[in-house]
PDB file of N, CA and C in Angstrom:
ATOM      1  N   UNK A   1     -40.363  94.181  13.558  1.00  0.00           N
ATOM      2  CA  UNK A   1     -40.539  94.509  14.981  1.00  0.00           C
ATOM      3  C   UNK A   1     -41.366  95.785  15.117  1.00  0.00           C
ATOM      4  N   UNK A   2     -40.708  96.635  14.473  1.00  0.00           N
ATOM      5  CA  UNK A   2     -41.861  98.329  14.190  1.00  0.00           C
ATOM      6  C   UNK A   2     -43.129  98.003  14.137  1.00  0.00           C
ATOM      7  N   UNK A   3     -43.572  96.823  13.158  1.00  0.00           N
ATOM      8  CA  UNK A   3     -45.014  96.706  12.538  1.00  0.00           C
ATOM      9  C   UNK A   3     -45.507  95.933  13.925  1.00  0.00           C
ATOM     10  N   UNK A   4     -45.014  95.051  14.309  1.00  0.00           N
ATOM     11  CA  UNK A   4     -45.546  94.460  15.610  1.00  0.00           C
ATOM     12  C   UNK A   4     -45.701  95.218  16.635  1.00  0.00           C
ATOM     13  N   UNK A   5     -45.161  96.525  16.898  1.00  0.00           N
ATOM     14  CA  UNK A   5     -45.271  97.326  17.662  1.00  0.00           C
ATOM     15  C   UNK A   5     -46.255  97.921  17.854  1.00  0.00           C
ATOM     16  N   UNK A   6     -46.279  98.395  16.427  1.00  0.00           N
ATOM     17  CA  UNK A   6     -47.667  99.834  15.764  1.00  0.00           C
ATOM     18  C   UNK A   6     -49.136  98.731  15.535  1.00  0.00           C
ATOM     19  N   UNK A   7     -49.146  97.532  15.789  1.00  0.00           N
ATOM     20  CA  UNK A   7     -50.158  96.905  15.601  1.00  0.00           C
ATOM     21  C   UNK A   7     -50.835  96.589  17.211  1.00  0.00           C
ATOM     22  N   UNK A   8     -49.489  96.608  18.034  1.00  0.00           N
ATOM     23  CA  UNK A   8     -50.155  96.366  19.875  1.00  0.00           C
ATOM     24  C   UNK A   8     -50.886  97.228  19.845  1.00  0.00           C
ATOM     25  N   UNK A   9     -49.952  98.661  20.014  1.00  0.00           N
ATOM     26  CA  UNK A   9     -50.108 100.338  20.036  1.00  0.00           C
ATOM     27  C   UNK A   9     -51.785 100.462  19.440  1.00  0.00           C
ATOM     28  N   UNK A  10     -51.868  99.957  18.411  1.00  0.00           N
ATOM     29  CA  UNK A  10     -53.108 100.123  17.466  1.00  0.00           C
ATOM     30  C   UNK A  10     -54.182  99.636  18.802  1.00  0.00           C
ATOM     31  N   UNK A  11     -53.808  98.686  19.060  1.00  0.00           N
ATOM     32  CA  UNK A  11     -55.299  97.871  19.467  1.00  0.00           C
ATOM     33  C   UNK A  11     -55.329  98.242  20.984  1.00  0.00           C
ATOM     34  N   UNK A  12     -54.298  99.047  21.784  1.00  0.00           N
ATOM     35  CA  UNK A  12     -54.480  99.561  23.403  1.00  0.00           C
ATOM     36  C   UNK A  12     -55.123 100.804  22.826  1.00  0.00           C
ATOM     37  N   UNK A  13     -54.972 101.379  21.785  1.00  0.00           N
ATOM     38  CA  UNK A  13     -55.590 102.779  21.648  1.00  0.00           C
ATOM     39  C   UNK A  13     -56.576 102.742  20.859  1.00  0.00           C
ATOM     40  N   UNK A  14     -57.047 101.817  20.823  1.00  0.00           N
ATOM     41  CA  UNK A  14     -58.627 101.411  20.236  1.00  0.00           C
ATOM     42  C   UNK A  14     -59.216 100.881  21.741  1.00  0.00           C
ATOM     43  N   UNK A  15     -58.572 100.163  22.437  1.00  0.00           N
ATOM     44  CA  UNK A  15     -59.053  99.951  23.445  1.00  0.00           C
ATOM     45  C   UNK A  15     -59.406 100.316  24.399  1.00  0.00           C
ATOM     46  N   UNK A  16     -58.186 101.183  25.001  1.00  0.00           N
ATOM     47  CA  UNK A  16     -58.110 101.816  26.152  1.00  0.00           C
ATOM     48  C   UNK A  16     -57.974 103.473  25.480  1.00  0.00           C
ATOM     49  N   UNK A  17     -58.037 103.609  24.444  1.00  0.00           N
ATOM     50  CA  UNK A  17     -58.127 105.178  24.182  1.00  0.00           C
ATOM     51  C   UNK A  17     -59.492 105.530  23.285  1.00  0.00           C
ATOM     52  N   UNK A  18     -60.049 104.850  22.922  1.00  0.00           N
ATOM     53  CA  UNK A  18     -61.468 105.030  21.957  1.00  0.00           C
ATOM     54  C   UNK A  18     -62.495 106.108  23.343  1.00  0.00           C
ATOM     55  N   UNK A  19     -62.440 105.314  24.426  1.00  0.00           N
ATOM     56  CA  UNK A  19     -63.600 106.258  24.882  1.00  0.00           C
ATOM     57  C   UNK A  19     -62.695 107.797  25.658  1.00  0.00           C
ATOM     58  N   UNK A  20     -61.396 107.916  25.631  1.00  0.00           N
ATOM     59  CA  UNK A  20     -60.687 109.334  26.143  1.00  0.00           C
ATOM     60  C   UNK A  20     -60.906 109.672  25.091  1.00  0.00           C
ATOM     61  N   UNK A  21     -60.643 109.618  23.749  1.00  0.00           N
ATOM     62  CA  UNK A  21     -60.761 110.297  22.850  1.00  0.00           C
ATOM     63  C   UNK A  21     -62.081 110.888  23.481  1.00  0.00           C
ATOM     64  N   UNK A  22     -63.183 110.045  22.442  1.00  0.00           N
ATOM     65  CA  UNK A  22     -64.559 110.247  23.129  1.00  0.00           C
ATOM     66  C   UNK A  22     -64.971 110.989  23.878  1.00  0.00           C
ATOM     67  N   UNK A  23     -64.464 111.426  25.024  1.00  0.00           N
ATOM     68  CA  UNK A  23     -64.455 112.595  26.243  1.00  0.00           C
ATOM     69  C   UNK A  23     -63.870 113.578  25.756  1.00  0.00           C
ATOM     70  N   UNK A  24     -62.660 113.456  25.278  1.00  0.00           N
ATOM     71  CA  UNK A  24     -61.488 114.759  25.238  1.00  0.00           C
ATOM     72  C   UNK A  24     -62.833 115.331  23.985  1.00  0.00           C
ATOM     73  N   UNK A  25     -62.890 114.696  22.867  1.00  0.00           N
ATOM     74  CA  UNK A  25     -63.336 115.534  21.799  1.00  0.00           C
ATOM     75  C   UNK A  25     -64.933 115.799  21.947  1.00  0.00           C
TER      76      UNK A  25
END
């Protein structure tokens, strides 16, 4: 269940966090 978790998590924050990163840094 953890690994299924950290694998959603993975792909909204590739998704929806790749370009905030991008800004923030």
């Amino acid at each position: 269940m953890s690994a299924f978790l950290e694998i959603r998590n993975l792909c909204v924050t590739l998704k929806g966090g790749a370009p905030i990163l991008r800004k923030v840094s």
